[in-house]
C-alpha atoms as a PDB file:
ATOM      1  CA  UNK A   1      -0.332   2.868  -5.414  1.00  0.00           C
ATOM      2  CA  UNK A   2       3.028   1.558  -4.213  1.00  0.00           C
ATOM      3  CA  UNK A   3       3.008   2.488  -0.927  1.00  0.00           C
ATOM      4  CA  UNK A   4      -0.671   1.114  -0.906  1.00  0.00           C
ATOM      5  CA  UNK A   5       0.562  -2.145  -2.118  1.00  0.00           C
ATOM      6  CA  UNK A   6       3.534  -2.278   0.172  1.00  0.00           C
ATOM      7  CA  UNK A   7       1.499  -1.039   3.286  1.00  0.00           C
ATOM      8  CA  UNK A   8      -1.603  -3.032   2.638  1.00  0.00           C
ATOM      9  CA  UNK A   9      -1.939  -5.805   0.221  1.00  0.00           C
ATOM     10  CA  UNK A  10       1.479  -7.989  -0.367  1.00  0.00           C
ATOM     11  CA  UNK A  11       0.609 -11.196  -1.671  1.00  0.00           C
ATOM     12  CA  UNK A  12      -3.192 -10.564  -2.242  1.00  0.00           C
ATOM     13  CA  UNK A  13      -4.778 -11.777  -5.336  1.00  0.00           C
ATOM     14  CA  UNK A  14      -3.928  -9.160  -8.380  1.00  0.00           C
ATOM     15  CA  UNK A  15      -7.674  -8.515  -9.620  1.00  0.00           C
ATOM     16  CA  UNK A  16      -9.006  -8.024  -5.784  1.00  0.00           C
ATOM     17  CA  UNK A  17      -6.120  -5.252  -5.391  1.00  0.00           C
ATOM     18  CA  UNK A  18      -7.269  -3.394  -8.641  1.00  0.00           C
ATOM     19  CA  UNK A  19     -11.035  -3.966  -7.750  1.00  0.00           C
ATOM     20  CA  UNK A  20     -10.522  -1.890  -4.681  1.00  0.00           C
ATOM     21  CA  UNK A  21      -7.613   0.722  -6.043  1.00  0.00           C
ATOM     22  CA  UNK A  22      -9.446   1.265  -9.335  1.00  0.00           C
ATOM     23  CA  UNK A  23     -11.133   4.601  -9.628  1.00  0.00           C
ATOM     24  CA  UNK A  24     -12.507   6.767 -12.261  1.00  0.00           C
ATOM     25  CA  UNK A  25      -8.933   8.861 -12.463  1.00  0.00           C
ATOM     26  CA  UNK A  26      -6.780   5.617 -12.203  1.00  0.00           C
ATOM     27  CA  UNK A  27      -6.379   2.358 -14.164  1.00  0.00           C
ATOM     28  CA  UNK A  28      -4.993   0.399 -11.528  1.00  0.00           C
ATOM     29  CA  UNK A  29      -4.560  -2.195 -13.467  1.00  0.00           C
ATOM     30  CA  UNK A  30      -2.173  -0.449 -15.726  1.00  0.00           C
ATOM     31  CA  UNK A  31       0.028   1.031 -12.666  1.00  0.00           C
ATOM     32  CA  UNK A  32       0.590  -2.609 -11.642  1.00  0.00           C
ATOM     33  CA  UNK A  33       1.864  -3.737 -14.859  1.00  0.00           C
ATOM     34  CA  UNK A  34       3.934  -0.380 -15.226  1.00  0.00           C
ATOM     35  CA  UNK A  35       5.172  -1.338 -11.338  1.00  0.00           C
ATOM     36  CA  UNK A  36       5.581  -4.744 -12.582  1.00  0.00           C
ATOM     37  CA  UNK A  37       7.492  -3.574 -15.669  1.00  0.00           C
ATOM     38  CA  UNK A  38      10.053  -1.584 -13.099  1.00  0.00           C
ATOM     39  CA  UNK A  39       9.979  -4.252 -11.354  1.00  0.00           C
ATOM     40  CA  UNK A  40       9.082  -3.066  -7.935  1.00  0.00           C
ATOM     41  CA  UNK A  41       6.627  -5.972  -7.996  1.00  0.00           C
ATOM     42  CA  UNK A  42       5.593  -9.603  -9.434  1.00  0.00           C
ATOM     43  CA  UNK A  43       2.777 -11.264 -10.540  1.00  0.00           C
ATOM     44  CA  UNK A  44       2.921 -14.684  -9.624  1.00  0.00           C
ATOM     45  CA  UNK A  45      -0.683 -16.878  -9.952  1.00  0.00           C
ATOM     46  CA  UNK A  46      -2.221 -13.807  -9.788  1.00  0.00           C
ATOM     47  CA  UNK A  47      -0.733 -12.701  -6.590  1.00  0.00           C
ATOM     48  CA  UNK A  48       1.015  -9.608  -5.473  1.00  0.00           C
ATOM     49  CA  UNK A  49       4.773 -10.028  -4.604  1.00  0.00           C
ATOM     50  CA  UNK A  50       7.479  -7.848  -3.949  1.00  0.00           C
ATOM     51  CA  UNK A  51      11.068  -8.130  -2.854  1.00  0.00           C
ATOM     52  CA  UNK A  52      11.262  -7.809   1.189  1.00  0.00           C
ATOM     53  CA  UNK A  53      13.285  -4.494   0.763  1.00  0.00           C
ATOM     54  CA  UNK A  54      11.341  -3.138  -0.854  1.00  0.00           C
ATOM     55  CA  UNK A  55       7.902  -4.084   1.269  1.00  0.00           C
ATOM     56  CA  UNK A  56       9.960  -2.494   4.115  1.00  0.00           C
ATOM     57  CA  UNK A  57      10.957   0.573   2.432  1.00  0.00           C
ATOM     58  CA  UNK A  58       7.311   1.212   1.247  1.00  0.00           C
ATOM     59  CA  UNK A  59       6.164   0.442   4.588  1.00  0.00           C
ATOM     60  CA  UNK A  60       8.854   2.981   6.140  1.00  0.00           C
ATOM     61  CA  UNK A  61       7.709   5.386   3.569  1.00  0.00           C
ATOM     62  CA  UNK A  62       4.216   5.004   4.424  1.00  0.00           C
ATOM     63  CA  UNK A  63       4.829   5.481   8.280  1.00  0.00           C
ATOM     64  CA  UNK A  64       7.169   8.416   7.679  1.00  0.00           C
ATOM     65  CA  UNK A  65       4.908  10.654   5.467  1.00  0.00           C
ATOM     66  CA  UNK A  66       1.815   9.757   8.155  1.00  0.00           C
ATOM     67  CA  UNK A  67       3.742  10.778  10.807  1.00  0.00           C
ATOM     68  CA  UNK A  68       4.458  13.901   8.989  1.00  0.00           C
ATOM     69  CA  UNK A  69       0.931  14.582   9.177  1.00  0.00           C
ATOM     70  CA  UNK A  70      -0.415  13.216  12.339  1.00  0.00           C
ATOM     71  CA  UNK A  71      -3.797  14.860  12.304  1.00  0.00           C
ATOM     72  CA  UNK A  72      -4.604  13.391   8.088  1.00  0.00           C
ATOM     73  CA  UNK A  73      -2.848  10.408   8.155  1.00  0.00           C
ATOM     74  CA  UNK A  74      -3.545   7.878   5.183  1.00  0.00           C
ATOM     75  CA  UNK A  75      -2.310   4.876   5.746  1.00  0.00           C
ATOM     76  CA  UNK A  76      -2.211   2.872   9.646  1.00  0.00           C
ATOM     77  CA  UNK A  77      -1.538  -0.546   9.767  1.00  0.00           C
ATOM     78  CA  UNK A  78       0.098  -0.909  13.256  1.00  0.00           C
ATOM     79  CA  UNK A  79      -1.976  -1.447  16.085  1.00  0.00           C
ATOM     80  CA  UNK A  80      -0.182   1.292  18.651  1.00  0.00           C
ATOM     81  CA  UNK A  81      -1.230   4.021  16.097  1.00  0.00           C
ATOM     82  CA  UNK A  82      -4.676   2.780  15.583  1.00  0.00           C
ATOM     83  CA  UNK A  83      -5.234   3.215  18.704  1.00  0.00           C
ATOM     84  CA  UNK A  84      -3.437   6.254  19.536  1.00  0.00           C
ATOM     85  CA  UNK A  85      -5.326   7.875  16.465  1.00  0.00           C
ATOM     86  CA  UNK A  86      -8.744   6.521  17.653  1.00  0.00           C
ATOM     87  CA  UNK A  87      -8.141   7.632  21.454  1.00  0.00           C
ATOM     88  CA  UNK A  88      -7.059  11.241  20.421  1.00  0.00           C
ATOM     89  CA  UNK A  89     -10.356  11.458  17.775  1.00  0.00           C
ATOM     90  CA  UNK A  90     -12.806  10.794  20.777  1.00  0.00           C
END
């Protein structure tokens, strides 16, 4: 849920990210307090933050591990990938 957070939601509102991470196996809720307890993240009026190291090393993370695994990639944010993934799908 990190590398979610880092990748795609930094400084969205705190009950919008858990609306859309929840899931029957995963209080996402609870991770974000746990991640806010290690304090790899804030709350602050119900926003999202996070230190920009650490948004950049979650992003870098992200990238690395999809890249890993060009053909299942999770995660694409930047708009040369998109692409790149959408023009090699068709």
């Amino acid at each position: 849920m990190f590398l979610d957070i880092a990748c795609f939601f930094r400084s969205e509102k705190a009950d919008f990210i858990s609306s859309i991470l929840k899931s029957d196996r995963v209080d996402a809720a609870a991770v974000m307090r746990d991640l806010e307890d290690k304090c790899f993240l804030t709350v602050s009026y119900n926003r999202l933050e996070m230190h920009d190291l650490l948004h950049t090393m979650g992003k870098e993370i992200g990238y690395e591990s999809s890249v890993k695994r060009e053909g299942k990639r999770t995660r694409l944010w930047n708009p040369k990938d998109i692409r790149h993934v959408l023009e090699q799908s068709t």
